[in-house]
Protein backbone atom coordinates (compact mmCIF):
# COMPACT_ATOMS: atom_id res chain seq x y z
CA UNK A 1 11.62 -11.27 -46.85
CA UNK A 2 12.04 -11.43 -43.30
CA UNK A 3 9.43 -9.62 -41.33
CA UNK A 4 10.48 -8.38 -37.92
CA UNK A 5 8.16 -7.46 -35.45
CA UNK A 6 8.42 -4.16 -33.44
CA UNK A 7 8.53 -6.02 -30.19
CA UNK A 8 12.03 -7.55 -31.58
CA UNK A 9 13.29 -3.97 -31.45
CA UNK A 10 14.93 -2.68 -28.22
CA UNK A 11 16.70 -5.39 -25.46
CA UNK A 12 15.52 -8.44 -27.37
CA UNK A 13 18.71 -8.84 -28.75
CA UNK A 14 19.99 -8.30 -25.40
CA UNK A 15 17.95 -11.14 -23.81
CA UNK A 16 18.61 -13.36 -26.42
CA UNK A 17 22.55 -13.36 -25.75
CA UNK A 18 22.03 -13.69 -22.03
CA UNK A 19 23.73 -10.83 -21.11
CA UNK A 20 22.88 -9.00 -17.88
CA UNK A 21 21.04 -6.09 -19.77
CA UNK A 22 19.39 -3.90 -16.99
CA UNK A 23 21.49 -4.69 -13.34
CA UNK A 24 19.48 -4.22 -10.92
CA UNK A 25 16.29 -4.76 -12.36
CA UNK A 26 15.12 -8.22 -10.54
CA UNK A 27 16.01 -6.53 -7.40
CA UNK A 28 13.51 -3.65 -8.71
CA UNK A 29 11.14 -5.84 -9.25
CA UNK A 30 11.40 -7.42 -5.50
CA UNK A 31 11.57 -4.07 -4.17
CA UNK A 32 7.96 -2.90 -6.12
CA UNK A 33 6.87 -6.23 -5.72
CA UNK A 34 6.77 -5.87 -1.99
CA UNK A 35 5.44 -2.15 -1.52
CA UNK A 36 2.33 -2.71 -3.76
CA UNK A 37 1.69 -5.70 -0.78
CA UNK A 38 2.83 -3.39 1.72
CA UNK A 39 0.67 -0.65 0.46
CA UNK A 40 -2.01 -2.73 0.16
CA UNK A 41 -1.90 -4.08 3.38
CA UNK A 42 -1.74 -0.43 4.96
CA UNK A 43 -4.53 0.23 3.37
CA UNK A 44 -6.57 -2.92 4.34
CA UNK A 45 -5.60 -1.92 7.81
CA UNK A 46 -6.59 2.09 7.31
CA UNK A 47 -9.71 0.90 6.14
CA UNK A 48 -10.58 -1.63 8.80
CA UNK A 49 -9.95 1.07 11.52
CA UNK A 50 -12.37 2.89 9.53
CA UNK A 51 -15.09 0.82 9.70
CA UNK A 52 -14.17 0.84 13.44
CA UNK A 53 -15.00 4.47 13.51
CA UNK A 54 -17.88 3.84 11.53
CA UNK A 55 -19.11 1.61 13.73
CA UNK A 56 -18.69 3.34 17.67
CA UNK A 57 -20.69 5.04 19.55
CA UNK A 58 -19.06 8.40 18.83
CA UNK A 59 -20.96 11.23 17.41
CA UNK A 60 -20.76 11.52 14.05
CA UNK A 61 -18.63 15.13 14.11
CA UNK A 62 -16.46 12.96 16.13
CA UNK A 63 -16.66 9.80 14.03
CA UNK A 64 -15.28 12.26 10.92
CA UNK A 65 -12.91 13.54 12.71
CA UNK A 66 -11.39 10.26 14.09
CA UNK A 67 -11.71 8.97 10.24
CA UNK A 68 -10.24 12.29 9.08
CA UNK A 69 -7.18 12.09 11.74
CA UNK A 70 -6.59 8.21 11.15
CA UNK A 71 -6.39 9.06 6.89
CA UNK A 72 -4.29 11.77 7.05
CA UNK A 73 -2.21 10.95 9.56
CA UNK A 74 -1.75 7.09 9.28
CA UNK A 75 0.60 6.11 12.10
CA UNK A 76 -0.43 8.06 14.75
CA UNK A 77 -3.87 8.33 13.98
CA UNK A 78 -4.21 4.61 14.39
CA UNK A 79 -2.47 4.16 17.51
CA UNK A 80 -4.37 6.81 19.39
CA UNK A 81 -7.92 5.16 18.00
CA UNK A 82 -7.00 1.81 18.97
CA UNK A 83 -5.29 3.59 22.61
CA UNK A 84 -8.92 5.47 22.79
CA UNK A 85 -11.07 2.69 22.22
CA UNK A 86 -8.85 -0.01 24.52
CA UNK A 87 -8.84 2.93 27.62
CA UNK A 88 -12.78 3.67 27.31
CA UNK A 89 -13.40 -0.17 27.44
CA UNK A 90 -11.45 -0.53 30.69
CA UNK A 91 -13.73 2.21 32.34
């Protein structure tokens, strides 16, 4: 008796006869591929302007605040920490 395995069920067939099951799906892959290291990058990024904050000589209601703006509202909040810091180093 031939025993076939579950995993044998579903586009294995498919795969086998080198047919182009799922169009599309490599450029899904690419596309996922490069927003988990986008995403992760963002967040290497959100998290080094973070310890930034952490480490200024703000106040610490001000240091939550800055950490609070740059979290929730990414973009922005960066620019005007790094435009902040770069303009009170100049005075």
């Amino acid at each position: 008796m031939d025993w076939v395995p579950l995993a044998e069920a579903g586009l294995s067939d498919c795969a086998k006869s080198d047919m182009n099951c799922m169009p599309g799906f490599g450029q899904f892959l690419l596309l996922a591929g490069l927003a988990v290291v986008g995403l992760i990058l963002w967040l290497s990024v959100l998290m080094g302007i973070t310890l930034a904050i952490a480490e200024s000589s703000e106040t610490i209601p001000r240091k939550l605040v800055w950490a609070l703006f740059v979290w929730f509202v990414p973009l922005v909040g960066a620019i005007a920490w790094f435009a902040r810091r770069t303009s009170l180093r100049g005075l």
